[in-house]
N, C-alpha and C. Protein backbone atom coordinates (compact mmCIF):
# COMPACT_ATOMS: atom_id res chain seq x y z
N UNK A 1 11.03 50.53 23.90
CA UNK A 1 12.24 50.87 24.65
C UNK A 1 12.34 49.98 25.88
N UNK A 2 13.63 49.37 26.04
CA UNK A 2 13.77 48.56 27.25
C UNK A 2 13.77 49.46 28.55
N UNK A 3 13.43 49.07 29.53
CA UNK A 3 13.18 49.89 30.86
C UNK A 3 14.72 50.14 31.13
N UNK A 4 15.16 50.92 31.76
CA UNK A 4 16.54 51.37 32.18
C UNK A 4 16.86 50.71 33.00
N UNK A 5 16.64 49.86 34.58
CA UNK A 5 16.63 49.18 35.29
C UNK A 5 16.85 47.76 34.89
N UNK A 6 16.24 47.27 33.59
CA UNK A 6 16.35 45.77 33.73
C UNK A 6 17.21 45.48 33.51
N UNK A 7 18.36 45.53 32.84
CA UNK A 7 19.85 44.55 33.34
C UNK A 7 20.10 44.52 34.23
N UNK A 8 20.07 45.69 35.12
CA UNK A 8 20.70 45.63 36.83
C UNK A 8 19.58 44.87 37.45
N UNK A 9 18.24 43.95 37.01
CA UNK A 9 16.92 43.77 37.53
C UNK A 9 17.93 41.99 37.55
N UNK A 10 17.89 41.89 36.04
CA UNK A 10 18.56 40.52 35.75
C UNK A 10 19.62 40.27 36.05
N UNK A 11 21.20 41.20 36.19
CA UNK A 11 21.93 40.95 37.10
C UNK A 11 21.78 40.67 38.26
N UNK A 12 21.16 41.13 38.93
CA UNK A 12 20.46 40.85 40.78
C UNK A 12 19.73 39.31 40.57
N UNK A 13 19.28 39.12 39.80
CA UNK A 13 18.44 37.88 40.12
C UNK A 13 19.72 36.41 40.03
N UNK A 14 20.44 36.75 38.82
CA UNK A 14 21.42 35.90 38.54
C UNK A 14 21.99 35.61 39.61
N UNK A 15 22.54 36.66 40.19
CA UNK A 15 23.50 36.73 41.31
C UNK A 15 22.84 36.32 42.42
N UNK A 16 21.41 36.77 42.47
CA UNK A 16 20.57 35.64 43.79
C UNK A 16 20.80 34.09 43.47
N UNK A 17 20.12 33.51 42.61
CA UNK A 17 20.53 32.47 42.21
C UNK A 17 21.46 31.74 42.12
N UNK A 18 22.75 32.37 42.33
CA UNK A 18 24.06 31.46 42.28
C UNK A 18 24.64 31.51 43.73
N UNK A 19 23.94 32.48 44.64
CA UNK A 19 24.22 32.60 46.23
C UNK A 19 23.04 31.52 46.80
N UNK A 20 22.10 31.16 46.29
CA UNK A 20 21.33 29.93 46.40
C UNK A 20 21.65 28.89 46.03
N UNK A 21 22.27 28.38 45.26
CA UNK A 21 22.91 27.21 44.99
C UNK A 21 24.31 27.17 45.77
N UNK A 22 24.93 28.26 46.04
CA UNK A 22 25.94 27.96 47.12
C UNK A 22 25.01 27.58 48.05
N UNK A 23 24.55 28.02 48.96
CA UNK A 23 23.69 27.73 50.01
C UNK A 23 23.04 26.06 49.72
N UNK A 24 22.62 25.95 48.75
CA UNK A 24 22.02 24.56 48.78
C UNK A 24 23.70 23.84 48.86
N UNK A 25 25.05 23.68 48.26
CA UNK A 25 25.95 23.65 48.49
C UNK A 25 26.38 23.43 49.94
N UNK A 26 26.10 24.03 50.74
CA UNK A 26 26.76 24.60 52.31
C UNK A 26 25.72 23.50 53.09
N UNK A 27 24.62 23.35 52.33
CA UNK A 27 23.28 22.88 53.60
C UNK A 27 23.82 20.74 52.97
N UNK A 28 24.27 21.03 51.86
CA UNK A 28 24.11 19.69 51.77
C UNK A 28 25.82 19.31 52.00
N UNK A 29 26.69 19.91 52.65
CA UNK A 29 28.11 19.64 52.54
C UNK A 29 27.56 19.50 54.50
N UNK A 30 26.40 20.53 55.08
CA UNK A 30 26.54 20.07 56.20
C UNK A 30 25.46 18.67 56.93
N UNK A 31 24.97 18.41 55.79
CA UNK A 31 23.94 16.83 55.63
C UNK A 31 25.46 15.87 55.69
N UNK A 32 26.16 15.73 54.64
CA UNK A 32 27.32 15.31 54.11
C UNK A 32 26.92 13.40 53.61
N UNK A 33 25.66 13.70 52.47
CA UNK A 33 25.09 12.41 52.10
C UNK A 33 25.43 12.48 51.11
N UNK A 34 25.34 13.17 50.41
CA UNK A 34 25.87 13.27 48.82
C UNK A 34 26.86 14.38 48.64
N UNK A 35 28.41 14.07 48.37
CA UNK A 35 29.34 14.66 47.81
C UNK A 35 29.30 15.55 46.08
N UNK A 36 28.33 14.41 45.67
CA UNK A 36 28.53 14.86 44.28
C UNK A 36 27.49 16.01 44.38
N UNK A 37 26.41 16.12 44.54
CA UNK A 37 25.59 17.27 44.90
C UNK A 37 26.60 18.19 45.17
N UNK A 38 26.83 17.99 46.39
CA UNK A 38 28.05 19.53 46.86
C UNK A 38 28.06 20.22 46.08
N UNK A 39 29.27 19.22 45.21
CA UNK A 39 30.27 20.09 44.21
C UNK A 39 29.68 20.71 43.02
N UNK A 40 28.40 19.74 42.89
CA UNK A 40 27.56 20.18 41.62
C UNK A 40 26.81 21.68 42.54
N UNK A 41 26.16 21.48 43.38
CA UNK A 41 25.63 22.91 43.68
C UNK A 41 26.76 24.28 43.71
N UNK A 42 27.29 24.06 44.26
CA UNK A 42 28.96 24.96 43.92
C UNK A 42 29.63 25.60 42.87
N UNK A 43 29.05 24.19 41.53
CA UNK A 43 29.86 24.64 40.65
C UNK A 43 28.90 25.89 39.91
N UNK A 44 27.53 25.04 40.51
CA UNK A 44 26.58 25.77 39.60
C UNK A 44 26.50 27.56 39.98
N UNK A 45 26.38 27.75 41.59
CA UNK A 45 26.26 28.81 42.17
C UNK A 45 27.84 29.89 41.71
N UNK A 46 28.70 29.20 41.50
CA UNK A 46 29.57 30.10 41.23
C UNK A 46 29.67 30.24 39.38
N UNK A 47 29.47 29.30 38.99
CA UNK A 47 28.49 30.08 37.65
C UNK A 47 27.81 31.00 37.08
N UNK A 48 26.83 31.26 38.08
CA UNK A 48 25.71 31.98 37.65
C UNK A 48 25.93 33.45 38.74
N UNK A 49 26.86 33.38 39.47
CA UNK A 49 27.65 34.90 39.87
C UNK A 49 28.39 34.97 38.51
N UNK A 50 29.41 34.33 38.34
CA UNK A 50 30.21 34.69 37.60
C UNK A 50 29.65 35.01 36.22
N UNK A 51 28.21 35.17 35.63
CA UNK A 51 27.52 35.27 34.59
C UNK A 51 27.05 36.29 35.09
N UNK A 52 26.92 36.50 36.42
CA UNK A 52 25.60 37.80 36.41
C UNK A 52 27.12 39.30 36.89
N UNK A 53 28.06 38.96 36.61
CA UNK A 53 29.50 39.92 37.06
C UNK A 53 29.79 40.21 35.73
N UNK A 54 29.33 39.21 34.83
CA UNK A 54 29.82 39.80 33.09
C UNK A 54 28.93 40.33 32.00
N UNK A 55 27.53 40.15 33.43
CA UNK A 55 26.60 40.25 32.05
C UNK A 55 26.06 41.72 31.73
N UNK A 56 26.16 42.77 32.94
CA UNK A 56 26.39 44.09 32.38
C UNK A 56 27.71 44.77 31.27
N UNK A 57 28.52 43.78 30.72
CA UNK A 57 29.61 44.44 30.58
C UNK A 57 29.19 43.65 28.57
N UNK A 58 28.76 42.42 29.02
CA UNK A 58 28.24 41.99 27.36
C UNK A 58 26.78 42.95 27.01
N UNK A 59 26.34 43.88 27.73
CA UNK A 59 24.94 44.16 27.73
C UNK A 59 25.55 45.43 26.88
N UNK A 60 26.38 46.37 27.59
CA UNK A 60 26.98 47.57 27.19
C UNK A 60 27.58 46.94 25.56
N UNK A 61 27.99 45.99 25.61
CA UNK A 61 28.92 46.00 23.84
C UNK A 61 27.64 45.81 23.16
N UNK A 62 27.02 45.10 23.21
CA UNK A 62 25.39 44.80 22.77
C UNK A 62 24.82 45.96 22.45
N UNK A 63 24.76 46.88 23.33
CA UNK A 63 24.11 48.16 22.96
C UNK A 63 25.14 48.93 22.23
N UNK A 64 26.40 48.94 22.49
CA UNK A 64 27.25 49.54 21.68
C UNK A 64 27.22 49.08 19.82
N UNK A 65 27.37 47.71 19.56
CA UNK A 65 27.21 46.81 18.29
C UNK A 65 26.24 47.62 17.84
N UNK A 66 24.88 47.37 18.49
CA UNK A 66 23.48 47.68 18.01
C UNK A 66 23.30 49.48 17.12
N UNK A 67 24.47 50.50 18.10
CA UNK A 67 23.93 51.27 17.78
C UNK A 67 24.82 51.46 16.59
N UNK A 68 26.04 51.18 16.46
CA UNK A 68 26.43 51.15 15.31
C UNK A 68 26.27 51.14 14.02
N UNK A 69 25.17 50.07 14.43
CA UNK A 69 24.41 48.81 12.71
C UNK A 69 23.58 50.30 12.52
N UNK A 70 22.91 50.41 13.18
CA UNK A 70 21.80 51.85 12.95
C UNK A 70 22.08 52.84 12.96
């Protein structure tokens, strides 16, 4: 049995992770040596929110599918 906590464990981490790459984003937009970095840290950090905002909602159909089959 999966622990009850871990999606909301792996949502939280996702969502750390993409507020860290903003931040690496923010620290290197205020260096202002590499542009392409920026945008690449940016794109990435708002990625990996925007993955960890959908990924309780694919977790629920997942368990929904699953219980179906069985």
């Amino acid at each position: 049995m999966i622990l009850p906590f871990l999606p909301y464990l792996i949502e939280l981490v996702l969502f750390l992770i993409g507020i860290y790459f903003i931040a690496l984003g923010v620290w290197e937009h205020k260096l202002g040596t590499n542009k392409k970095h920026l945008i690449t840290f940016f794109l990435i950090g708002a990625l990996f929110i925007a993955i960890s905002q959908s990924f309780l909602e694919l977790w629920e159909l997942y368990k929904l599918l699953y219980s179906q089959a069985n």
